[in-house]
PDB file of N, CA and C in Angstrom:
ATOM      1  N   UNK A   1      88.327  64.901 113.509  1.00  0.00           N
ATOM      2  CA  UNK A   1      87.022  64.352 113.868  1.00  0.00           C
ATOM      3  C   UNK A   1      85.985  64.831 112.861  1.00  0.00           C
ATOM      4  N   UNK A   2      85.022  64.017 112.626  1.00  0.00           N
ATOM      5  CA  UNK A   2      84.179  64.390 111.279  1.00  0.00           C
ATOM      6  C   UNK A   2      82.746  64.291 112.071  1.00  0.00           C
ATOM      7  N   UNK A   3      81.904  65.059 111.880  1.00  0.00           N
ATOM      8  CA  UNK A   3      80.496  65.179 113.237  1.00  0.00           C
ATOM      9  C   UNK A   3      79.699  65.114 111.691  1.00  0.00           C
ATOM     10  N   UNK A   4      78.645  64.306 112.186  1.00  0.00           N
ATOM     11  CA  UNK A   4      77.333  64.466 111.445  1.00  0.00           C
ATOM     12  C   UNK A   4      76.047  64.272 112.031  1.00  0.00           C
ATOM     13  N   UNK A   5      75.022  65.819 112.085  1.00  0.00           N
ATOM     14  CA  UNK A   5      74.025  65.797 112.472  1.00  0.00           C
ATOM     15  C   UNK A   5      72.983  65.208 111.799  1.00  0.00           C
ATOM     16  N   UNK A   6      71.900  64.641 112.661  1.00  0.00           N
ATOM     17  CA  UNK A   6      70.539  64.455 111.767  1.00  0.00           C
ATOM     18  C   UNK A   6      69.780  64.709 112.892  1.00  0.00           C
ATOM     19  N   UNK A   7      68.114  64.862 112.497  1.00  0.00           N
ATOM     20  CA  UNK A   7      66.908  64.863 113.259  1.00  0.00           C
ATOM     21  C   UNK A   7      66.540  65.769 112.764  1.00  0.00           C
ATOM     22  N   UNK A   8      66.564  66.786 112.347  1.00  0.00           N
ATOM     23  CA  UNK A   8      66.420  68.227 112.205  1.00  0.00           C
ATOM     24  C   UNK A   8      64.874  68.041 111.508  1.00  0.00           C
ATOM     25  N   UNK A   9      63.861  69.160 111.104  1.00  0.00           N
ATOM     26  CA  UNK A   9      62.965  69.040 110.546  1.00  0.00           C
ATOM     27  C   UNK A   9      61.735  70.291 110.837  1.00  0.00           C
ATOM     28  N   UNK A  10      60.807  69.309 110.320  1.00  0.00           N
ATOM     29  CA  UNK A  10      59.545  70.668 110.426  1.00  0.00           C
ATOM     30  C   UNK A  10      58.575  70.490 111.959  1.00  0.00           C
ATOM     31  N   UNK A  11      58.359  71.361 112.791  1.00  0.00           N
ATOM     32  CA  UNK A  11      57.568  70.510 114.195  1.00  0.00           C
ATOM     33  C   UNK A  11      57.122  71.914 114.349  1.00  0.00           C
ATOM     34  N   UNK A  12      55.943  71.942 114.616  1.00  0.00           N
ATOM     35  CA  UNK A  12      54.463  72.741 115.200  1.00  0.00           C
ATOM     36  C   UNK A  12      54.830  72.956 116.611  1.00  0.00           C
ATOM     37  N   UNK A  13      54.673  74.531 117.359  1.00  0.00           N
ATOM     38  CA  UNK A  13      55.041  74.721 118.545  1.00  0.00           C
ATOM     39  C   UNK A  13      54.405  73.726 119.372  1.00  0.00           C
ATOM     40  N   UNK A  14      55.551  73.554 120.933  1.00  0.00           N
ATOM     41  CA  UNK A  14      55.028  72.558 121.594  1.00  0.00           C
ATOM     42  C   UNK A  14      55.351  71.041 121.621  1.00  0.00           C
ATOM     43  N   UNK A  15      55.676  71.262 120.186  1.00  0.00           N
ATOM     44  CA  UNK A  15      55.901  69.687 119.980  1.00  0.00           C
ATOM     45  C   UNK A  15      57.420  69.266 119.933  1.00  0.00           C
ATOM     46  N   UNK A  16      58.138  68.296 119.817  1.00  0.00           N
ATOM     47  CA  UNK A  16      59.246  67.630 120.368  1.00  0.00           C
ATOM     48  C   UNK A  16      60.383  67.070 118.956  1.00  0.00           C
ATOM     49  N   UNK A  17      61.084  67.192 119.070  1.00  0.00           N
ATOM     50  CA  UNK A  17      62.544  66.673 118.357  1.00  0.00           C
ATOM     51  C   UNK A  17      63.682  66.532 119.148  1.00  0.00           C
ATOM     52  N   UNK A  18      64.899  65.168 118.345  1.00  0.00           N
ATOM     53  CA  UNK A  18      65.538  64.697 118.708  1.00  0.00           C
ATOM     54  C   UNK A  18      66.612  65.063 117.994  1.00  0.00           C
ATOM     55  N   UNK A  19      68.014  65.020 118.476  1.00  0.00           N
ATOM     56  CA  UNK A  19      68.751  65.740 117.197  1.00  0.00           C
ATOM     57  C   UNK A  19      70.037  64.843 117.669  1.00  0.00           C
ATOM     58  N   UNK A  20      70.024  63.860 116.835  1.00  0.00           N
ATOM     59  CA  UNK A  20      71.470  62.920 116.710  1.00  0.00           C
ATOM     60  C   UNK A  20      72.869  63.212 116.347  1.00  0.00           C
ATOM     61  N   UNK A  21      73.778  63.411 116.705  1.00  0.00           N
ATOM     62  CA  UNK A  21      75.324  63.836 116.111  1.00  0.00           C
ATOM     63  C   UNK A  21      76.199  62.677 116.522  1.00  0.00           C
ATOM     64  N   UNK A  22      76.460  61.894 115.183  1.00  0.00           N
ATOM     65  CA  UNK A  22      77.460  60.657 115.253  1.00  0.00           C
ATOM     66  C   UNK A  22      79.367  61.448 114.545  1.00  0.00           C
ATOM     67  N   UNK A  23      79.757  60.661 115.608  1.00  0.00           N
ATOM     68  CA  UNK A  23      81.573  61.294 115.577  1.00  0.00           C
ATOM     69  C   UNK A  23      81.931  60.640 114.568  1.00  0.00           C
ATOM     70  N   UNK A  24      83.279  60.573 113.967  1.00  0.00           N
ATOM     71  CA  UNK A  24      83.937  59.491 113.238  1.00  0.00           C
ATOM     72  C   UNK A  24      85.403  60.097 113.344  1.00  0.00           C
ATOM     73  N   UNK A  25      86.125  59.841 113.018  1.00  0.00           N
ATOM     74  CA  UNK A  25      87.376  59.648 112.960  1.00  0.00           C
ATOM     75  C   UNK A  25      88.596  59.220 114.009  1.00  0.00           C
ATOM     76  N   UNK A  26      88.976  60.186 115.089  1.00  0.00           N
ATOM     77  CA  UNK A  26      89.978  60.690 115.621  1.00  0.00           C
ATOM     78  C   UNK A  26      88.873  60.783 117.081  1.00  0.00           C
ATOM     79  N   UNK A  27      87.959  59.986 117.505  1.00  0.00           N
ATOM     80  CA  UNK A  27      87.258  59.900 118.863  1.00  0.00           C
ATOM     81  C   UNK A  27      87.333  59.999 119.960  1.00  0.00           C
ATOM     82  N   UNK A  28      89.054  59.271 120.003  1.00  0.00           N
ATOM     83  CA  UNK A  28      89.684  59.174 121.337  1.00  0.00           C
ATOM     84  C   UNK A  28      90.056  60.014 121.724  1.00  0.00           C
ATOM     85  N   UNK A  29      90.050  61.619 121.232  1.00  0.00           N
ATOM     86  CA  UNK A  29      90.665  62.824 121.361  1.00  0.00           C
ATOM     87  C   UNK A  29      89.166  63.685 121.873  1.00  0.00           C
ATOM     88  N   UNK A  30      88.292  63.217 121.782  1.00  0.00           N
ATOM     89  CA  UNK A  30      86.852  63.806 122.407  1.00  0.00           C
ATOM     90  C   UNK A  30      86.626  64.011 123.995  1.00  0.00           C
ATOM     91  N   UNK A  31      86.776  65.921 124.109  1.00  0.00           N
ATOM     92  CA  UNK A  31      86.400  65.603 125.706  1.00  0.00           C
ATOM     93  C   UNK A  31      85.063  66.260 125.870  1.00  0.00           C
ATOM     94  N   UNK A  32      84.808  67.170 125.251  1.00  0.00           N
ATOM     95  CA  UNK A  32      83.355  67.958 125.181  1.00  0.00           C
ATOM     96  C   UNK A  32      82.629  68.094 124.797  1.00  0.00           C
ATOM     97  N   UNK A  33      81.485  67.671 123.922  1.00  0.00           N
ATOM     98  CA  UNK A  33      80.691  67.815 123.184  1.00  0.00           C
ATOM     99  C   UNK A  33      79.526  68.620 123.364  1.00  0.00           C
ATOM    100  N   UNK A  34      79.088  69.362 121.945  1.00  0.00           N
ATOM    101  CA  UNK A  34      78.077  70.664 122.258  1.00  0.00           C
ATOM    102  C   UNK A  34      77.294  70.017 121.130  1.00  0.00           C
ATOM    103  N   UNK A  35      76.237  71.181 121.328  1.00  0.00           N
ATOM    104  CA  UNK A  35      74.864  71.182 120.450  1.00  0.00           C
ATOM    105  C   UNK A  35      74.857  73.208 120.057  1.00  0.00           C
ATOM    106  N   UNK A  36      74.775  73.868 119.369  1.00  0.00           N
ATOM    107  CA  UNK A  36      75.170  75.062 118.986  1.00  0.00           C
ATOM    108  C   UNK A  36      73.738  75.319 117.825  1.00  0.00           C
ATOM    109  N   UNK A  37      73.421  76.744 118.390  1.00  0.00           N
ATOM    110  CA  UNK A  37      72.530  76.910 117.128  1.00  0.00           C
ATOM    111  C   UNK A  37      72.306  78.378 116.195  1.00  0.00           C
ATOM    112  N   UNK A  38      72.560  78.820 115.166  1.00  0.00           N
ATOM    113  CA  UNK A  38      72.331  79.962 114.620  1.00  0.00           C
ATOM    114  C   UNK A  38      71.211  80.534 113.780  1.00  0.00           C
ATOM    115  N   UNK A  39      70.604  81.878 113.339  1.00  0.00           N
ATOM    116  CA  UNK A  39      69.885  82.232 112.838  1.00  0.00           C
ATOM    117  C   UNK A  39      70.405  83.239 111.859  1.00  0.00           C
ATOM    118  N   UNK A  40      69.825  83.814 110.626  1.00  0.00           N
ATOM    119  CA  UNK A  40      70.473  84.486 110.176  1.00  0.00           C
ATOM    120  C   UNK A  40      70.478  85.915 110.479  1.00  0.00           C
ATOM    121  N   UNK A  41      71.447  86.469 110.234  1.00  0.00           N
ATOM    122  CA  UNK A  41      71.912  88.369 111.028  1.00  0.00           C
ATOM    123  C   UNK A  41      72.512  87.579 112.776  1.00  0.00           C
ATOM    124  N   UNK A  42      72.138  86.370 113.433  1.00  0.00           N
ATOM    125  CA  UNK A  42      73.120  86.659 114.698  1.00  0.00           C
ATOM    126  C   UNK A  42      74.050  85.376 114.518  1.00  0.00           C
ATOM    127  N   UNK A  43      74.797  85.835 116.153  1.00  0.00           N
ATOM    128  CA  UNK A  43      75.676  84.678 116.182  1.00  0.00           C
ATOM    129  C   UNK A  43      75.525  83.277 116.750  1.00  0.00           C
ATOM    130  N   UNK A  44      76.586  82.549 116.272  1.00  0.00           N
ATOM    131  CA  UNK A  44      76.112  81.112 117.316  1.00  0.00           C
ATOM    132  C   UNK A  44      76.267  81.275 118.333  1.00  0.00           C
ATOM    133  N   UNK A  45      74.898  80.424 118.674  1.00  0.00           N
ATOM    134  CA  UNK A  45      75.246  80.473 120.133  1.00  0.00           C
ATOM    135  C   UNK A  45      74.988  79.076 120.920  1.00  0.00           C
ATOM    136  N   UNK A  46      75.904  78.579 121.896  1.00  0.00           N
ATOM    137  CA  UNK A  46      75.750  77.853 122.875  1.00  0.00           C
ATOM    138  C   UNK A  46      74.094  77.195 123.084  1.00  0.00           C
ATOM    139  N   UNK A  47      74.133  75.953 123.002  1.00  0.00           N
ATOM    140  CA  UNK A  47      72.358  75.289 123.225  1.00  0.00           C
ATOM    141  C   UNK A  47      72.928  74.632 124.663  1.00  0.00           C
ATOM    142  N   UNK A  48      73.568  73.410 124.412  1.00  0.00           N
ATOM    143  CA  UNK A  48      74.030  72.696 125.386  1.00  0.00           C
ATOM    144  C   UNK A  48      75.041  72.003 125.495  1.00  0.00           C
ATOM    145  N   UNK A  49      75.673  71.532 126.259  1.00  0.00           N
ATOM    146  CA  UNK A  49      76.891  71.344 125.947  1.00  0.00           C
ATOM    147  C   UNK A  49      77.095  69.819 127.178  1.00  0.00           C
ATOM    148  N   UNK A  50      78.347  68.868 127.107  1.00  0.00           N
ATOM    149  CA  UNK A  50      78.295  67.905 128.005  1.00  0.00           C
ATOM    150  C   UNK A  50      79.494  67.228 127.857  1.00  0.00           C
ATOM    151  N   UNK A  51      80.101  66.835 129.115  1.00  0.00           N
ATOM    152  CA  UNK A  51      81.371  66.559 129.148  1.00  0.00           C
ATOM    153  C   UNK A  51      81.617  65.079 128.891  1.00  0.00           C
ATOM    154  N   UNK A  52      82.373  64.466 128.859  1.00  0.00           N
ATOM    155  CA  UNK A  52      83.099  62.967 128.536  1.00  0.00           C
ATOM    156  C   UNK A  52      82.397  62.306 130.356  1.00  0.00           C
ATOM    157  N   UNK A  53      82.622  63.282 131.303  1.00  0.00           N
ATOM    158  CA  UNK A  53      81.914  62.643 132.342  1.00  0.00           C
ATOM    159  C   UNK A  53      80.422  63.120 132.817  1.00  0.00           C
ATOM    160  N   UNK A  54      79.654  63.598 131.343  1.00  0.00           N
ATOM    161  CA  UNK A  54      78.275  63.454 131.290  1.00  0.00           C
ATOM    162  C   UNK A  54      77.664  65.246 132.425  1.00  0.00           C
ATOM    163  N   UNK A  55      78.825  65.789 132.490  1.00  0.00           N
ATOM    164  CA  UNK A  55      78.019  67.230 133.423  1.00  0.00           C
ATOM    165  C   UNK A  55      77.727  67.964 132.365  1.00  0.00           C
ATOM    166  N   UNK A  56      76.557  68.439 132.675  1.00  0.00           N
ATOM    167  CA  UNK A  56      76.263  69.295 131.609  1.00  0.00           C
ATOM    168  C   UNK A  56      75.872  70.935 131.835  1.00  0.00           C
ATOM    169  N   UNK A  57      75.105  71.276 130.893  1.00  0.00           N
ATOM    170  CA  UNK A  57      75.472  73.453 130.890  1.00  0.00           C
ATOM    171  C   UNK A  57      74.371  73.330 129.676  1.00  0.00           C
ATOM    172  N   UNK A  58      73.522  74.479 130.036  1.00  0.00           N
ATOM    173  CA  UNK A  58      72.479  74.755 129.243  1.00  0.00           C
ATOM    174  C   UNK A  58      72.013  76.155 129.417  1.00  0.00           C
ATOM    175  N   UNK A  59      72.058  76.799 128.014  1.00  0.00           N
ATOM    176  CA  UNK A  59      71.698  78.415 127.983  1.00  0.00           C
ATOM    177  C   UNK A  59      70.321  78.172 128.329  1.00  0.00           C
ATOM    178  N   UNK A  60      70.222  79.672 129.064  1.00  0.00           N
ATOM    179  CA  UNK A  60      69.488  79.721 129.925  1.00  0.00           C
ATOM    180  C   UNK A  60      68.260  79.428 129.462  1.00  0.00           C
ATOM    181  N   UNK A  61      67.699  79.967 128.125  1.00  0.00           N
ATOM    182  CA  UNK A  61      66.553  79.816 127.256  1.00  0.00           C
ATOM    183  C   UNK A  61      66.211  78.212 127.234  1.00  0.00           C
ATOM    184  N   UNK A  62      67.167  77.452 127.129  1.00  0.00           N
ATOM    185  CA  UNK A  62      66.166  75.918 126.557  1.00  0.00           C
ATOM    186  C   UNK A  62      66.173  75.579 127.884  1.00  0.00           C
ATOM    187  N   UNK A  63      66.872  75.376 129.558  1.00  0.00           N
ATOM    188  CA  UNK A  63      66.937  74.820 130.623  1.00  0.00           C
ATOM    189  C   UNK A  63      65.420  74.523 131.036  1.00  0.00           C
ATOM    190  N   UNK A  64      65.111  73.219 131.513  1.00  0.00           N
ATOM    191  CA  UNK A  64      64.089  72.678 131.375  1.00  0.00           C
ATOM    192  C   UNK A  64      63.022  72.116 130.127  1.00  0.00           C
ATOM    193  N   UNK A  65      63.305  72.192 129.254  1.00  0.00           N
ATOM    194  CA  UNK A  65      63.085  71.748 128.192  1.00  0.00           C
ATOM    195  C   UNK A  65      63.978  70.850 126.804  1.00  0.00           C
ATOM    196  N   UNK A  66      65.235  71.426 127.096  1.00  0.00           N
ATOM    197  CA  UNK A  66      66.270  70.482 126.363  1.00  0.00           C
ATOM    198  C   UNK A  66      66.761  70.184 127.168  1.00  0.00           C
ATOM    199  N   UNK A  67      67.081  68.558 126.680  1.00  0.00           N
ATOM    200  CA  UNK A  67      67.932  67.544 127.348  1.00  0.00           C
ATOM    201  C   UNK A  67      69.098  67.267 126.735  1.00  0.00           C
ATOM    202  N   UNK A  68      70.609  67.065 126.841  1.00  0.00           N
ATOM    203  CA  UNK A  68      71.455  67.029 126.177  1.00  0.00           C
ATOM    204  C   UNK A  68      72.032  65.190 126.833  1.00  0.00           C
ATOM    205  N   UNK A  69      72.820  64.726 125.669  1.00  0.00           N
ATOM    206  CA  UNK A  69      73.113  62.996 126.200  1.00  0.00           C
ATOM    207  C   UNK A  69      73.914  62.998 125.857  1.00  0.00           C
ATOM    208  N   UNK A  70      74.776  61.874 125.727  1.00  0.00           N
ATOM    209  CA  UNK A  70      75.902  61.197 124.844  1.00  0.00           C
ATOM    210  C   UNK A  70      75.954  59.931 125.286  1.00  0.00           C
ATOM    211  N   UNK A  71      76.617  59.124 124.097  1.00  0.00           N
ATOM    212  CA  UNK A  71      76.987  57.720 124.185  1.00  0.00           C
ATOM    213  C   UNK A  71      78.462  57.585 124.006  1.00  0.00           C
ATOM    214  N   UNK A  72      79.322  57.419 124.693  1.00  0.00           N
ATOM    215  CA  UNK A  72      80.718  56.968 124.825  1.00  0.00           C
ATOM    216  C   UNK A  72      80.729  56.155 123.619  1.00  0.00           C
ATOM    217  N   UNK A  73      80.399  55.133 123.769  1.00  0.00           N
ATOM    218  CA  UNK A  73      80.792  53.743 123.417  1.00  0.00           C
ATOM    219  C   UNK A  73      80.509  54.187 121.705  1.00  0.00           C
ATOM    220  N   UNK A  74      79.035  54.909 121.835  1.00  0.00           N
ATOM    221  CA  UNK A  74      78.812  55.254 120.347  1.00  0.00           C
ATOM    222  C   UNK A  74      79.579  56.753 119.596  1.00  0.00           C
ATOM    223  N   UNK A  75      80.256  57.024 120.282  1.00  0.00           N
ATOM    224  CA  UNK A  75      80.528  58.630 119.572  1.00  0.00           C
ATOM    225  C   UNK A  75      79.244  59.215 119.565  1.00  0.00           C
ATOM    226  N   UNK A  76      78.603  59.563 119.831  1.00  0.00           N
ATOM    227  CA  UNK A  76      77.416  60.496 120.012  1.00  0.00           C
ATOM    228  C   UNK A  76      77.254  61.294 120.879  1.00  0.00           C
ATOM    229  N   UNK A  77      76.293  61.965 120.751  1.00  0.00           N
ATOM    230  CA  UNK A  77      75.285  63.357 121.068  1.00  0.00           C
ATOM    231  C   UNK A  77      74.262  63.317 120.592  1.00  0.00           C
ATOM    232  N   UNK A  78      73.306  63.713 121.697  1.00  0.00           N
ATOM    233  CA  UNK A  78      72.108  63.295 121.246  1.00  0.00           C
ATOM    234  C   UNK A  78      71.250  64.939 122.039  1.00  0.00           C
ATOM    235  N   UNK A  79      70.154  65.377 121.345  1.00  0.00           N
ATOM    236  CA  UNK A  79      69.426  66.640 121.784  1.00  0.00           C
ATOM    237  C   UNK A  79      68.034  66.129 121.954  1.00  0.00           C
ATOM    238  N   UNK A  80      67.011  65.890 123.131  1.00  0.00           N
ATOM    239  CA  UNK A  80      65.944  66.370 122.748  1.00  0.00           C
ATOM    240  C   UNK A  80      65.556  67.638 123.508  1.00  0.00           C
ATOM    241  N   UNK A  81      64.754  67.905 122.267  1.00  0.00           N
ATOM    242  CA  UNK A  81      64.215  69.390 122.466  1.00  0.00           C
ATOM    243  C   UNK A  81      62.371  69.263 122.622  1.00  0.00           C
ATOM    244  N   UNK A  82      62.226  69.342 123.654  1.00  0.00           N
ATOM    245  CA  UNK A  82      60.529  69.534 124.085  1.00  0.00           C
ATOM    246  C   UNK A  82      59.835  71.429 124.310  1.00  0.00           C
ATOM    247  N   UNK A  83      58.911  70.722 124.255  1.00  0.00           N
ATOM    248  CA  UNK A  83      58.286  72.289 124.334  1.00  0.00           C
ATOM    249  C   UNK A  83      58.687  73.484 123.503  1.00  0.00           C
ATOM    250  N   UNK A  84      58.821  72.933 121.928  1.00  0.00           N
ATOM    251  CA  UNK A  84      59.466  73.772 120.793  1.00  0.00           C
ATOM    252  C   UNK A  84      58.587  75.078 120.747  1.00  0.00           C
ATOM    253  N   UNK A  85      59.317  76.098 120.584  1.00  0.00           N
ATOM    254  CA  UNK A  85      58.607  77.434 120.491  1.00  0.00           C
ATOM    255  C   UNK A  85      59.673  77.798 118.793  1.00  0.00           C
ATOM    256  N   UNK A  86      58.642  79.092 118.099  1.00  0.00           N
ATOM    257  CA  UNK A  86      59.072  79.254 117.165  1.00  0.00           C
ATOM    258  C   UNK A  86      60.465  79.747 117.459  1.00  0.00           C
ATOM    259  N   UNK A  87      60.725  80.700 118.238  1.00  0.00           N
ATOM    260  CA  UNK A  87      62.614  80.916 118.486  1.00  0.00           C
ATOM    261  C   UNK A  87      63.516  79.998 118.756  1.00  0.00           C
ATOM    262  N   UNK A  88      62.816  78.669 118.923  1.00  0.00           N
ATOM    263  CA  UNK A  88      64.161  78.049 118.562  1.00  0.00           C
ATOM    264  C   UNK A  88      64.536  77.564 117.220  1.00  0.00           C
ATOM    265  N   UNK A  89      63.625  77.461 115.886  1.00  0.00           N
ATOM    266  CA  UNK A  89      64.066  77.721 114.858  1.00  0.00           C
ATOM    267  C   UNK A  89      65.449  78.044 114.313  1.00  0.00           C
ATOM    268  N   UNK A  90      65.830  77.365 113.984  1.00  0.00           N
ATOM    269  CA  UNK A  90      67.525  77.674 113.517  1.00  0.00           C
ATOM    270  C   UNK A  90      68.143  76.899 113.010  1.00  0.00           C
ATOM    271  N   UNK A  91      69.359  76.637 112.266  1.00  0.00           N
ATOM    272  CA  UNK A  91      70.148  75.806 112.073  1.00  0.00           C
ATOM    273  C   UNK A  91      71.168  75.291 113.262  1.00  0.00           C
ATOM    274  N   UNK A  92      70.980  73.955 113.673  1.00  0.00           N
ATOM    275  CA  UNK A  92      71.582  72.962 114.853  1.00  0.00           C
ATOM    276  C   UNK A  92      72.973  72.690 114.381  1.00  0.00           C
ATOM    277  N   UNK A  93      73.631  73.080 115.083  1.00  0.00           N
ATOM    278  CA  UNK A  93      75.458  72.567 115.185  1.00  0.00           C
ATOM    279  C   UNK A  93      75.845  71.384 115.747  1.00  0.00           C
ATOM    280  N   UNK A  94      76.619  70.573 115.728  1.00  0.00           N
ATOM    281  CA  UNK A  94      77.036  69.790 116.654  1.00  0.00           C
ATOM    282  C   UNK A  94      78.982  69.556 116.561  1.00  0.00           C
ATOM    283  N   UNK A  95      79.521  70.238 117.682  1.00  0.00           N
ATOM    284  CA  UNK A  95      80.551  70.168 117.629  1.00  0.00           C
ATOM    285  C   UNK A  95      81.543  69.297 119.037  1.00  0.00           C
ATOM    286  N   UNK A  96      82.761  69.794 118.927  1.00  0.00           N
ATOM    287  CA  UNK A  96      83.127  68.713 119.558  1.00  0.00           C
ATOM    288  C   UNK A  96      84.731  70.110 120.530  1.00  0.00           C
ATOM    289  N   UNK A  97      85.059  69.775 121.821  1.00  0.00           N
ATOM    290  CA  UNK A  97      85.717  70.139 121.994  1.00  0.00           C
ATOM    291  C   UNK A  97      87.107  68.689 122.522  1.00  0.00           C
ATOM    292  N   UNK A  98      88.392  68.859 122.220  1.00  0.00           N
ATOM    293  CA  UNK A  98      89.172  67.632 122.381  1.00  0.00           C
ATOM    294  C   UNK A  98      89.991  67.788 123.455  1.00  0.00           C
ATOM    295  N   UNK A  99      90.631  66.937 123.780  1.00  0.00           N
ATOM    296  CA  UNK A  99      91.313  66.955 125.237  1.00  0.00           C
ATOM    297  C   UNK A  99      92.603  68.028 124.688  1.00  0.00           C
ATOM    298  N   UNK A 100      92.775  68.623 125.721  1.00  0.00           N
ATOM    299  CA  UNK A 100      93.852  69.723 125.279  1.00  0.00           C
ATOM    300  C   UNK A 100      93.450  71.414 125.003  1.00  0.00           C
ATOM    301  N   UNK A 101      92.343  71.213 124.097  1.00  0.00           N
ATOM    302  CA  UNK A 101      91.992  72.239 123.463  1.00  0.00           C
ATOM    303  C   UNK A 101      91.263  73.028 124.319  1.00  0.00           C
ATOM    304  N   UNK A 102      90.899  74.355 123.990  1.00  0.00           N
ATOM    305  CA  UNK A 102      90.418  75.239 124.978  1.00  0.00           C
ATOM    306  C   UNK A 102      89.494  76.017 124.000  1.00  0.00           C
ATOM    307  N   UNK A 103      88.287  75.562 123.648  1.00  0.00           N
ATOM    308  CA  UNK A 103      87.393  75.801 122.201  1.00  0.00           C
ATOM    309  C   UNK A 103      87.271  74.548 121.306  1.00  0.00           C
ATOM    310  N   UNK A 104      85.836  75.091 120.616  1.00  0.00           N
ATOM    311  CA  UNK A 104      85.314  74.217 119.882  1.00  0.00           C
ATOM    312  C   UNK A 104      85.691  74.102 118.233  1.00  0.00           C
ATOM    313  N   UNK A 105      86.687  73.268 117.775  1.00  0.00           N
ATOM    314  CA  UNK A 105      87.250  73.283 116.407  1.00  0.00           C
ATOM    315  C   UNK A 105      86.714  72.621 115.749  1.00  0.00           C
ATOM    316  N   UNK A 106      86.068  71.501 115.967  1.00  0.00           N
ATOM    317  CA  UNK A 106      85.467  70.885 114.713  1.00  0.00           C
ATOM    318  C   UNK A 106      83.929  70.642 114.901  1.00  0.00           C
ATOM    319  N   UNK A 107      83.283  70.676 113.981  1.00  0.00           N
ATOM    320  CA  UNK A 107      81.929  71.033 114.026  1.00  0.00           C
ATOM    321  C   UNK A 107      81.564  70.258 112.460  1.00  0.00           C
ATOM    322  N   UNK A 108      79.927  69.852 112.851  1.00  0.00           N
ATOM    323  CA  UNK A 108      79.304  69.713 111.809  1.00  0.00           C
ATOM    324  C   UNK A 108      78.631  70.347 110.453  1.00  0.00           C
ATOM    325  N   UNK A 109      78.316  69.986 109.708  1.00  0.00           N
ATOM    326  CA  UNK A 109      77.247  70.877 108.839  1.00  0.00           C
ATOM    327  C   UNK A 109      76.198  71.155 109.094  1.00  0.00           C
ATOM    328  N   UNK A 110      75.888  70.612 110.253  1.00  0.00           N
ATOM    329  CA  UNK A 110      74.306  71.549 110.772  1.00  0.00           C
ATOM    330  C   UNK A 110      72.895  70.702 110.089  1.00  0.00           C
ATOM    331  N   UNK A 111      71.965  70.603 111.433  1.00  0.00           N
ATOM    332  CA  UNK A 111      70.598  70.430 110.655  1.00  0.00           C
ATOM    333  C   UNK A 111      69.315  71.627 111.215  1.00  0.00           C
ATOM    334  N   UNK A 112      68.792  71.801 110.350  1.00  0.00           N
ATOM    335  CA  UNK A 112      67.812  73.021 110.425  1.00  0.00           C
ATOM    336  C   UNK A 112      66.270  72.379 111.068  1.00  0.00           C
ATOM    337  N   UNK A 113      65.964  73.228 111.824  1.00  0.00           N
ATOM    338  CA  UNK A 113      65.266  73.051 112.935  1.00  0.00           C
ATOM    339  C   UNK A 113      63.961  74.148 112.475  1.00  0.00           C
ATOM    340  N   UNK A 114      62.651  73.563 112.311  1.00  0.00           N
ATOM    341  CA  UNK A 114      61.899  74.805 112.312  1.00  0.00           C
ATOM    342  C   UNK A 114      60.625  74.718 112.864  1.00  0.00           C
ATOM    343  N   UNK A 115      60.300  75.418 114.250  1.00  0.00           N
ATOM    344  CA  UNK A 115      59.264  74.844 114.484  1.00  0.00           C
ATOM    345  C   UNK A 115      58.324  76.241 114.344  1.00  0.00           C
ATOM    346  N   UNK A 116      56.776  75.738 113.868  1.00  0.00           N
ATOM    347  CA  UNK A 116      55.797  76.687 113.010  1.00  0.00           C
ATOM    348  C   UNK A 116      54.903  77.083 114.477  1.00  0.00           C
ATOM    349  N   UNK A 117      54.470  78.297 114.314  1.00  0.00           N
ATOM    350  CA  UNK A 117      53.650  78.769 115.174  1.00  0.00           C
ATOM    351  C   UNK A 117      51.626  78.729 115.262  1.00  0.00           C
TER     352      UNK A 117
END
């Protein structure tokens, strides 16, 4: 499976972004899809995450403010993120967990997220 993020960018606290991740390859093997984000010195960590039947899981930090989606039909994942504070700043993941698997193996190159204070 080949993930590619976009949306990523520059946004002033408060203010709002959308963060797109289109699938390609090997789709039909898609059961989980996440949104993942890192900074530099820590680790990734978990944003949000959402199943093939749309339940979703959100660290505790963005709950109520990020929304996590997907489109079946489209291979997607979709993030918006409201009420941006400078800590969420980071580089955005978007990965994929597949039927079978027990972890997240394939993942994107990431789009960087920075919102100014």
């Amino acid at each position: 499976v080949q993930l590619q993020a976009s949306g990523g960018g520059l946004v002033q606290a408060g203010g709002s972004l959308r963060l797109t991740c289109a699938a390609s390859g090997s789709t039909f093997s898609i059961d989980e899809m996440g949104w993942f984000r890192q900074t530099p010195g820590k680790q990734r960590e978990l944003v949000a995450s959402i199943t093939r039947g749309r339940s979703t899981n959100y660290a505790d930090s963005v709950k109520g403010r990020f929304t996590i989606s997907r489109d079946n039909a489209k291979n997607a994942v979709y993030l918006l993120m409201n009420s941006l504070k400078p800590e969420d700043t980071a580089v955005y993941y978007c990965a994929v967990q597949r039927v079978g698997d027990r972890g997240y193996f394939d993942w994107g190159p990431g789009t960087l997220v920075t919102v100014s204070s």
